[in-house]
PDB file of N, CA and C in Angstrom:
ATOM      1  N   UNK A   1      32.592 -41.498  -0.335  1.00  0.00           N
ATOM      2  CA  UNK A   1      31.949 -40.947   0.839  1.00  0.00           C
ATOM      3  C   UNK A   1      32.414 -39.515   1.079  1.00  0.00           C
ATOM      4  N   UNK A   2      31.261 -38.705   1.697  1.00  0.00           N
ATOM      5  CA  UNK A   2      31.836 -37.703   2.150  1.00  0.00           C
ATOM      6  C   UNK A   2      32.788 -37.396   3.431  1.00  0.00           C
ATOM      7  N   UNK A   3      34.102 -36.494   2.992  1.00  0.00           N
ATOM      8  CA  UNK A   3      35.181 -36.044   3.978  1.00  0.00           C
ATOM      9  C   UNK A   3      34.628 -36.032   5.110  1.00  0.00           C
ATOM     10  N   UNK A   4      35.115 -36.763   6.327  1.00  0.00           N
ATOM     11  CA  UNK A   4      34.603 -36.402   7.919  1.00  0.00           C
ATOM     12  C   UNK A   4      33.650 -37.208   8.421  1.00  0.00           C
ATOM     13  N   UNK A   5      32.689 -37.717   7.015  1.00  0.00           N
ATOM     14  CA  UNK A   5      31.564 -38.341   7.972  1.00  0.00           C
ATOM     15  C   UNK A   5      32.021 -39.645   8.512  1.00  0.00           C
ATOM     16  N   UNK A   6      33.098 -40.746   8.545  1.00  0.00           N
ATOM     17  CA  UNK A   6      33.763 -41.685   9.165  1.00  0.00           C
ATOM     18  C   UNK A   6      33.954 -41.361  10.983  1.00  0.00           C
ATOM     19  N   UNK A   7      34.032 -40.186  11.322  1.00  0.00           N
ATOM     20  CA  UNK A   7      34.583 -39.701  12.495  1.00  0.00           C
ATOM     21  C   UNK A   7      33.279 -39.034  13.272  1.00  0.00           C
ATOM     22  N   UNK A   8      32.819 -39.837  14.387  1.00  0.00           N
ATOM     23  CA  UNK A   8      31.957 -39.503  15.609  1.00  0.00           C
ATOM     24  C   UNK A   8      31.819 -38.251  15.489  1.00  0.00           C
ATOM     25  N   UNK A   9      32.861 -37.443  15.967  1.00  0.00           N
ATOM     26  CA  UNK A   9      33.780 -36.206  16.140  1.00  0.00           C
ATOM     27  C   UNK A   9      32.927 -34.822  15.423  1.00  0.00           C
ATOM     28  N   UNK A  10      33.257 -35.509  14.121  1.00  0.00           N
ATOM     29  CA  UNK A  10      33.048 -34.624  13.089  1.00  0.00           C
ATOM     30  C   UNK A  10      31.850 -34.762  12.522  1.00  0.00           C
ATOM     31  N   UNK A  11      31.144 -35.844  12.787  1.00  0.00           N
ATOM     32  CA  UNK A  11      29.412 -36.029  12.757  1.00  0.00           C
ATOM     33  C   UNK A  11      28.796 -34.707  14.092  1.00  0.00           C
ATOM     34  N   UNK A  12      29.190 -35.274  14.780  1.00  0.00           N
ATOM     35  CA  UNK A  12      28.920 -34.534  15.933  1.00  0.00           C
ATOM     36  C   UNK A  12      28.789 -32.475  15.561  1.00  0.00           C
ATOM     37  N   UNK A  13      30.047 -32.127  14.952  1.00  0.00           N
ATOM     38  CA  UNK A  13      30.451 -31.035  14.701  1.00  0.00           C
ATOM     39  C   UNK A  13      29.342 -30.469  13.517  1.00  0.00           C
ATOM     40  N   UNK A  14      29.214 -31.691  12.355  1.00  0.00           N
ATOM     41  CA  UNK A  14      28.555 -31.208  11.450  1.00  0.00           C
ATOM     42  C   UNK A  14      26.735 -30.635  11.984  1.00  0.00           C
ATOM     43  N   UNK A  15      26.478 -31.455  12.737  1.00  0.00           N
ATOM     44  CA  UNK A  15      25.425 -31.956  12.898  1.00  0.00           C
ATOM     45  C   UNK A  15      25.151 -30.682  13.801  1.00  0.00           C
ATOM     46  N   UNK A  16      25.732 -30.297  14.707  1.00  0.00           N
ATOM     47  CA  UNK A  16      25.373 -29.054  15.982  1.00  0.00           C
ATOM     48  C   UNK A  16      25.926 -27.756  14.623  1.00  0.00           C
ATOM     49  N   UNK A  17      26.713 -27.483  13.013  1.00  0.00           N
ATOM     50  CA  UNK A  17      26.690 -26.581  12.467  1.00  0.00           C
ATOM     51  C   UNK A  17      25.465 -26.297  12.042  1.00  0.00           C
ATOM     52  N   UNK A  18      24.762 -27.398  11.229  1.00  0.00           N
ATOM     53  CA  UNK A  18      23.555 -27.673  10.597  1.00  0.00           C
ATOM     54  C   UNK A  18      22.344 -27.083  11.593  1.00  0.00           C
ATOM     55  N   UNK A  19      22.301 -27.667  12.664  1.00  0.00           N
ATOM     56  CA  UNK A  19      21.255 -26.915  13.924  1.00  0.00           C
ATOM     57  C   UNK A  19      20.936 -26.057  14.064  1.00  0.00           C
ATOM     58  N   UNK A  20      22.439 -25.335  14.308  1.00  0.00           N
ATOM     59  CA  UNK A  20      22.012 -23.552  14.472  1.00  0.00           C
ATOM     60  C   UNK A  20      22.142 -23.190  13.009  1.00  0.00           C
ATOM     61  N   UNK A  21      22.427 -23.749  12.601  1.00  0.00           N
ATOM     62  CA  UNK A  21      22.051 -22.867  10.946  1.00  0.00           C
ATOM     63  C   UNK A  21      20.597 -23.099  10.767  1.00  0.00           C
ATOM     64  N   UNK A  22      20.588 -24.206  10.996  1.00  0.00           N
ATOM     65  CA  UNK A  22      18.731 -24.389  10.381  1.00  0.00           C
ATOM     66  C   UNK A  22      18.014 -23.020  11.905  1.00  0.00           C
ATOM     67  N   UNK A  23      18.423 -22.696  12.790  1.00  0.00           N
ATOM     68  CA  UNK A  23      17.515 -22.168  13.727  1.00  0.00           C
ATOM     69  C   UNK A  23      17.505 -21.018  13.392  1.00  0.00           C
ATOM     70  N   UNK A  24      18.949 -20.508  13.022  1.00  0.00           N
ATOM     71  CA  UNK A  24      19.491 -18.858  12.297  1.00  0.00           C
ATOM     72  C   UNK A  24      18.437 -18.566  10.952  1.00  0.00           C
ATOM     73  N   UNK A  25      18.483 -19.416  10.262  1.00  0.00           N
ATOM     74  CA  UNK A  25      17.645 -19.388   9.194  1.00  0.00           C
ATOM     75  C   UNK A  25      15.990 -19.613   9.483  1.00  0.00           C
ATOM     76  N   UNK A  26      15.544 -19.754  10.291  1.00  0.00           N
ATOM     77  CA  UNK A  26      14.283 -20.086  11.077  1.00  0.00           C
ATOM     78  C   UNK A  26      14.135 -18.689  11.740  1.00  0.00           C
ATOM     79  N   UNK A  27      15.033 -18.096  12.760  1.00  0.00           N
ATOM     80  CA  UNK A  27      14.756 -16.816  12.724  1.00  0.00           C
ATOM     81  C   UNK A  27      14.675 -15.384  12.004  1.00  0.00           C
ATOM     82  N   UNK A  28      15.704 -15.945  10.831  1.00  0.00           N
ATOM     83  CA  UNK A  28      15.255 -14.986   9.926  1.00  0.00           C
ATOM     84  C   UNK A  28      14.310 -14.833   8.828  1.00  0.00           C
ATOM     85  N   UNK A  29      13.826 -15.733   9.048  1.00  0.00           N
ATOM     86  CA  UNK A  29      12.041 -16.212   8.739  1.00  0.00           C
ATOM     87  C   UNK A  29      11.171 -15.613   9.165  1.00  0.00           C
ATOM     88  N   UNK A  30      11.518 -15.906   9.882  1.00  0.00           N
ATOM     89  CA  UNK A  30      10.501 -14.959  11.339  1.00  0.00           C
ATOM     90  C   UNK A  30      10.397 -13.714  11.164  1.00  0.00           C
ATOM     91  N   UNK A  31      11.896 -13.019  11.164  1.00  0.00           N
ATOM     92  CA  UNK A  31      11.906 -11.681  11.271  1.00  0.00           C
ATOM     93  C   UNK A  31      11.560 -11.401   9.771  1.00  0.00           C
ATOM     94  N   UNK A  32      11.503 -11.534   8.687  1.00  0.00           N
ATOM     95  CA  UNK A  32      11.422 -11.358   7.470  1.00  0.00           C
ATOM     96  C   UNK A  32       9.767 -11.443   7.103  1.00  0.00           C
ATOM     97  N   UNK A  33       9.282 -12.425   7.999  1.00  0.00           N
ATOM     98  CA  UNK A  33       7.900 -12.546   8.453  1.00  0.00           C
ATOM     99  C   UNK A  33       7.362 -11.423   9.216  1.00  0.00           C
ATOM    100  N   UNK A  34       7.494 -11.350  10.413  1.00  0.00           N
ATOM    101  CA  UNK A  34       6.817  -9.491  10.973  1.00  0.00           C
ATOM    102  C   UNK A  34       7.448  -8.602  10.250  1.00  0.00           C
ATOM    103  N   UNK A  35       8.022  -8.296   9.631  1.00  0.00           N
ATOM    104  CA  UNK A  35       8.788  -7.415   8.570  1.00  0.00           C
ATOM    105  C   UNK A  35       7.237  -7.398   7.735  1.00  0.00           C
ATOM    106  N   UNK A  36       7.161  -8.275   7.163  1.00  0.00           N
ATOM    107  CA  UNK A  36       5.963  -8.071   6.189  1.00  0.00           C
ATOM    108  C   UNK A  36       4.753  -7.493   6.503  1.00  0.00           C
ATOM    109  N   UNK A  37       4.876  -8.357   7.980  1.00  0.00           N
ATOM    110  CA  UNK A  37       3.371  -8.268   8.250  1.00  0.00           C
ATOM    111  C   UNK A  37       2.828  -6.361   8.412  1.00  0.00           C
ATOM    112  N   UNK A  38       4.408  -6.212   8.950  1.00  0.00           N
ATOM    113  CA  UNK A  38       4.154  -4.466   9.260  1.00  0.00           C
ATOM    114  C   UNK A  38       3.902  -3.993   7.985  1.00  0.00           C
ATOM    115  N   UNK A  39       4.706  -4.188   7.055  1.00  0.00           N
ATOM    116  CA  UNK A  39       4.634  -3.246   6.008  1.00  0.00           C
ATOM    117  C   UNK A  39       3.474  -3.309   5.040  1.00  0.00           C
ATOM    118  N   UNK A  40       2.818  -4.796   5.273  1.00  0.00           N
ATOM    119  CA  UNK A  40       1.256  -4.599   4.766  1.00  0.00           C
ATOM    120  C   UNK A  40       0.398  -4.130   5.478  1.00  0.00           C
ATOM    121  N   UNK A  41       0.628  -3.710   6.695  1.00  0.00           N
ATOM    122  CA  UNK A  41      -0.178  -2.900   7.226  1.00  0.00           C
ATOM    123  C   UNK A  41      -0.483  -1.734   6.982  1.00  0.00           C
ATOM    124  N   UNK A  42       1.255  -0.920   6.934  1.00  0.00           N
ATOM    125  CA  UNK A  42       1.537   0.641   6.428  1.00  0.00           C
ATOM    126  C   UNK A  42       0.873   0.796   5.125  1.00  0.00           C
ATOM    127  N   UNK A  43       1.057  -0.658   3.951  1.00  0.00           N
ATOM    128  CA  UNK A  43       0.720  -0.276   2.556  1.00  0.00           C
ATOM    129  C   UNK A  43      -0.659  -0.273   2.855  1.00  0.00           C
ATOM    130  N   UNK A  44      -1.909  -1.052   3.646  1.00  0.00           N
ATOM    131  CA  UNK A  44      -3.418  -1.007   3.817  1.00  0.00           C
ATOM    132  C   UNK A  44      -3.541   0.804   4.256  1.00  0.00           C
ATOM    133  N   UNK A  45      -2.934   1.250   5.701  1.00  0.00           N
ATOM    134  CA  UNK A  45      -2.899   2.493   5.913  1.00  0.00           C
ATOM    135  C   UNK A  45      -3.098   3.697   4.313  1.00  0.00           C
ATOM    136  N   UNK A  46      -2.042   3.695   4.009  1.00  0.00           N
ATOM    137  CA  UNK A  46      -1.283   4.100   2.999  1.00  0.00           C
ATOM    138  C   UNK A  46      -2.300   4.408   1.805  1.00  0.00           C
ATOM    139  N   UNK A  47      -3.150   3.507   1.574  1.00  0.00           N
ATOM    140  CA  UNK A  47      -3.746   3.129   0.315  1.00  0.00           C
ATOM    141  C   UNK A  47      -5.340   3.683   0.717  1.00  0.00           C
ATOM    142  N   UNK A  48      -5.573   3.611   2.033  1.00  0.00           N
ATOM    143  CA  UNK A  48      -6.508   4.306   2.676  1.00  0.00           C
ATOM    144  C   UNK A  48      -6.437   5.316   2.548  1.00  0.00           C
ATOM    145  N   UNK A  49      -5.426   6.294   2.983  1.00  0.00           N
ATOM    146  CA  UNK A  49      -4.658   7.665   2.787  1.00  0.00           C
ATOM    147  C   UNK A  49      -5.316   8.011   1.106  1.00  0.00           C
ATOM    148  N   UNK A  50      -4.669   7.447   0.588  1.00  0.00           N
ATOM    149  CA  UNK A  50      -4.948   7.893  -0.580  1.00  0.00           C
ATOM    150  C   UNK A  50      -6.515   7.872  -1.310  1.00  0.00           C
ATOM    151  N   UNK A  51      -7.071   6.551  -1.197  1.00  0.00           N
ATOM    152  CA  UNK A  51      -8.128   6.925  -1.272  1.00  0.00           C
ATOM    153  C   UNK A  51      -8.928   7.919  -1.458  1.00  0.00           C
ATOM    154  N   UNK A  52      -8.775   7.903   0.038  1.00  0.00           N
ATOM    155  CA  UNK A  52      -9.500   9.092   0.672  1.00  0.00           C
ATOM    156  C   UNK A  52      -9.001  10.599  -0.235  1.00  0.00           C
ATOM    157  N   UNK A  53      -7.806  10.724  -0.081  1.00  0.00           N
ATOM    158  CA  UNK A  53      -7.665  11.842  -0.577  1.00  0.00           C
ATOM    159  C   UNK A  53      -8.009  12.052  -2.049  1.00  0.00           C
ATOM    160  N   UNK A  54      -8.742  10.673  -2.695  1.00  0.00           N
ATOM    161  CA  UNK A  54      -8.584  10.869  -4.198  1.00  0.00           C
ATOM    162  C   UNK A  54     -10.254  11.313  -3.959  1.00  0.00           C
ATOM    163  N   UNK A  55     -10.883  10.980  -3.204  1.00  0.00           N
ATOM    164  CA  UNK A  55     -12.043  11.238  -3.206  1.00  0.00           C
ATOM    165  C   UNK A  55     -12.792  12.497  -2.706  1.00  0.00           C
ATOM    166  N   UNK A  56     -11.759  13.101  -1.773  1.00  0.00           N
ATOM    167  CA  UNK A  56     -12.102  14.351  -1.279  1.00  0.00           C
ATOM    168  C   UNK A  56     -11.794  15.426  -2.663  1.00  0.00           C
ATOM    169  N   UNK A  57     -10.692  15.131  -3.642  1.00  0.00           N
ATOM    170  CA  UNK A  57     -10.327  15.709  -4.624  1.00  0.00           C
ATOM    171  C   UNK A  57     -11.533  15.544  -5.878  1.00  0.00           C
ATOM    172  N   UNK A  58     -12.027  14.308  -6.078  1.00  0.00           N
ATOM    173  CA  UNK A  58     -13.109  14.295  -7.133  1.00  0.00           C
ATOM    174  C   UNK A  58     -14.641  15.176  -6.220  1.00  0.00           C
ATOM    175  N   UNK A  59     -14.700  14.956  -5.111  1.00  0.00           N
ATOM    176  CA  UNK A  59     -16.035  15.811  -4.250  1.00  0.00           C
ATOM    177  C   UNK A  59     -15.416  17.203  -5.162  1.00  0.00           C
ATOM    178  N   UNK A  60     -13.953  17.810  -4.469  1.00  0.00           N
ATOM    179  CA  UNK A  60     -14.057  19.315  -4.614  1.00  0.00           C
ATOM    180  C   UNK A  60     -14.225  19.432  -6.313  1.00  0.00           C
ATOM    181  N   UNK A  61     -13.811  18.538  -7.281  1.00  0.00           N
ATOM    182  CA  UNK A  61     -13.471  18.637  -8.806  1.00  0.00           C
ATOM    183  C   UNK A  61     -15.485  18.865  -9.245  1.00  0.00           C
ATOM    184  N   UNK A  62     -16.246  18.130  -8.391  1.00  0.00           N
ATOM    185  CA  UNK A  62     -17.419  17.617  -8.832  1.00  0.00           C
ATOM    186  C   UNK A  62     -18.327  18.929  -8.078  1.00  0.00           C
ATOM    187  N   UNK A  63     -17.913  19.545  -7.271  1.00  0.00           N
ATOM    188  CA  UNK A  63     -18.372  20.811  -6.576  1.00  0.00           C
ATOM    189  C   UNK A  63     -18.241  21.993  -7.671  1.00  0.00           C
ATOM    190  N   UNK A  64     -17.134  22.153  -8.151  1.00  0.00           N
ATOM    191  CA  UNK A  64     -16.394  23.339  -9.181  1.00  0.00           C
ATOM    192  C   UNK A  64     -16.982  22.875 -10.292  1.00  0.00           C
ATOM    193  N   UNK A  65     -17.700  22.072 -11.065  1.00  0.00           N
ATOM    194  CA  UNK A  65     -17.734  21.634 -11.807  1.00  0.00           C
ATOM    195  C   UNK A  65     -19.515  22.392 -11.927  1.00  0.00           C
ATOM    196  N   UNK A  66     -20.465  21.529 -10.480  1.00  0.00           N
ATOM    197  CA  UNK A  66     -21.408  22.149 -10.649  1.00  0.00           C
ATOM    198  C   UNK A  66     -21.987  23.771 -10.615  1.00  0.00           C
ATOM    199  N   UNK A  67     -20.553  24.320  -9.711  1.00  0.00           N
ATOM    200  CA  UNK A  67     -20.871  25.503  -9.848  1.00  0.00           C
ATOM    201  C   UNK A  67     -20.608  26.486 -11.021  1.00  0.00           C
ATOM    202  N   UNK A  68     -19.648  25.869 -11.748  1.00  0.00           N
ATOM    203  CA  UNK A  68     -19.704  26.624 -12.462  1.00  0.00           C
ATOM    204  C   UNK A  68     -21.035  26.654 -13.955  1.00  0.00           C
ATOM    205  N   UNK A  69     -21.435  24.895 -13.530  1.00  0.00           N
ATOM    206  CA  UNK A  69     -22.823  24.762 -14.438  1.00  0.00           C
ATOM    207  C   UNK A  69     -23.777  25.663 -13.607  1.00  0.00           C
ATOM    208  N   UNK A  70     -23.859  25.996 -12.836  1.00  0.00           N
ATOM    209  CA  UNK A  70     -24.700  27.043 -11.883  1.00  0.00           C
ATOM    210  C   UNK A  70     -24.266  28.439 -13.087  1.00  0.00           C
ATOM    211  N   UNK A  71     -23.293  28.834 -12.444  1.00  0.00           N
ATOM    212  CA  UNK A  71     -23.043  30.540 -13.350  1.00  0.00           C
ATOM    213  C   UNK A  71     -23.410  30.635 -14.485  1.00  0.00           C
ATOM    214  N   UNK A  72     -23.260  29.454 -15.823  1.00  0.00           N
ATOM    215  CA  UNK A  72     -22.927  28.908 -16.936  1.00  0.00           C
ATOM    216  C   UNK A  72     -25.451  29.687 -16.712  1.00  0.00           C
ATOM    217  N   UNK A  73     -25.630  28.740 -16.355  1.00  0.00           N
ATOM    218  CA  UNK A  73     -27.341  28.499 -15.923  1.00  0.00           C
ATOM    219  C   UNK A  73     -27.448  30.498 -16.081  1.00  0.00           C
ATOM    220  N   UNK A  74     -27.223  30.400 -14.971  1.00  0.00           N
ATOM    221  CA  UNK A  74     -27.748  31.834 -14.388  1.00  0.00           C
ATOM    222  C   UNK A  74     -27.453  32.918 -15.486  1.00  0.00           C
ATOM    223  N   UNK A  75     -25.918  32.968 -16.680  1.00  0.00           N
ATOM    224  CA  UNK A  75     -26.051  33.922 -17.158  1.00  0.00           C
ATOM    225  C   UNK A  75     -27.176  33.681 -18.576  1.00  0.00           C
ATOM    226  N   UNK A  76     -27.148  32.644 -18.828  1.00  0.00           N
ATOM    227  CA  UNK A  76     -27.745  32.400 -20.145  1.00  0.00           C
ATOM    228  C   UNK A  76     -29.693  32.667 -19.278  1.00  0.00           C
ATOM    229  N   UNK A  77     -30.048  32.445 -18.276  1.00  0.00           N
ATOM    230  CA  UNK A  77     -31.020  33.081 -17.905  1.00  0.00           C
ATOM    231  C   UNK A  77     -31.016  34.518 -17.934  1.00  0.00           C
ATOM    232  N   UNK A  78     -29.869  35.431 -17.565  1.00  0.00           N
ATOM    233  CA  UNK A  78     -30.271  36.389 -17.329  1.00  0.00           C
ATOM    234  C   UNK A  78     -30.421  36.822 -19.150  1.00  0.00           C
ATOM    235  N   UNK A  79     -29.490  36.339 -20.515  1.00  0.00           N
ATOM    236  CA  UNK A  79     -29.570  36.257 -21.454  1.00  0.00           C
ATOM    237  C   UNK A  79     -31.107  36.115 -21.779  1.00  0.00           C
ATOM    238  N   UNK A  80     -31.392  35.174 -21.774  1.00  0.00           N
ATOM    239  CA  UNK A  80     -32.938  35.070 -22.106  1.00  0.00           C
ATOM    240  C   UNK A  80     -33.975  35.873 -21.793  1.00  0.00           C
ATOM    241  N   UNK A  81     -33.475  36.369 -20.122  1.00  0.00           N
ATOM    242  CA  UNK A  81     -34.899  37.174 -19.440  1.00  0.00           C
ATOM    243  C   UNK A  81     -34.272  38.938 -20.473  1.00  0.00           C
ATOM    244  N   UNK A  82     -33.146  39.132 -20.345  1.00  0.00           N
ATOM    245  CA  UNK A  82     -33.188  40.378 -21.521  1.00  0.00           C
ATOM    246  C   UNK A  82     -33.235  40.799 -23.072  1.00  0.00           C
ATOM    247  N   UNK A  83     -33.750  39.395 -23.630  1.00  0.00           N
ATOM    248  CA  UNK A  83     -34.228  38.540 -25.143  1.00  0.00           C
ATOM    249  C   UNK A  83     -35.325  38.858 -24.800  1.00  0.00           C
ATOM    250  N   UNK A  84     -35.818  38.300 -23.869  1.00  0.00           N
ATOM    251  CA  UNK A  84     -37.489  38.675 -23.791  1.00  0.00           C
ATOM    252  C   UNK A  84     -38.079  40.140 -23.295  1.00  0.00           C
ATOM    253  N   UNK A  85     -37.070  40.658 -22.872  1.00  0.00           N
ATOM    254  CA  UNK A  85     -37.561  42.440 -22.635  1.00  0.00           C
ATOM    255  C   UNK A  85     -37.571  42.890 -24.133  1.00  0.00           C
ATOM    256  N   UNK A  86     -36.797  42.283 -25.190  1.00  0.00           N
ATOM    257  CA  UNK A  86     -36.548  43.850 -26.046  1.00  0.00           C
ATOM    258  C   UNK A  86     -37.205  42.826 -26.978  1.00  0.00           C
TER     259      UNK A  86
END
């Protein structure tokens, strides 16, 4: 048998250690629990953030891109329209 458990006493003792341990460990459940909950929030935020910013970056990449197919256009026109003068 296990040491102590013969004695009221020491049932008693074990039994009110076990309690608040199981409640200590129940609250840090808890807290380990809103702990999360925040920080999947920040990472949803976060990931939004970025997003976004990856997309404002492909707009400006996809802007520079057409303009310069614009210039690219315009000189090989002006090329052509002075092919066809001479």
């Amino acid at each position: 048998m296990v040491s102590g458990v013969d004695s009221l006493d020491s049932v008693r003792t074990w039994h009110t250690v076990f309690e608040i341990s199981g409640i200590a460990i129940l609250a840090l459940l808890v807290g380990a629990e809103i702990l999360a909950f925040q920080y999947g929030q920040r990472k949803d935020e976060l990931t939004a953030i970025a997003e976004s910013s990856a997309e404002t970056k492909r707009k400006s990449d996809a802007d520079a891109a057409e303009a310069r197919r614009k210039a690219d256009v315009g000189v090989l026109q002006e090329r052509l329209s002075a092919a066809t003068k001479r």
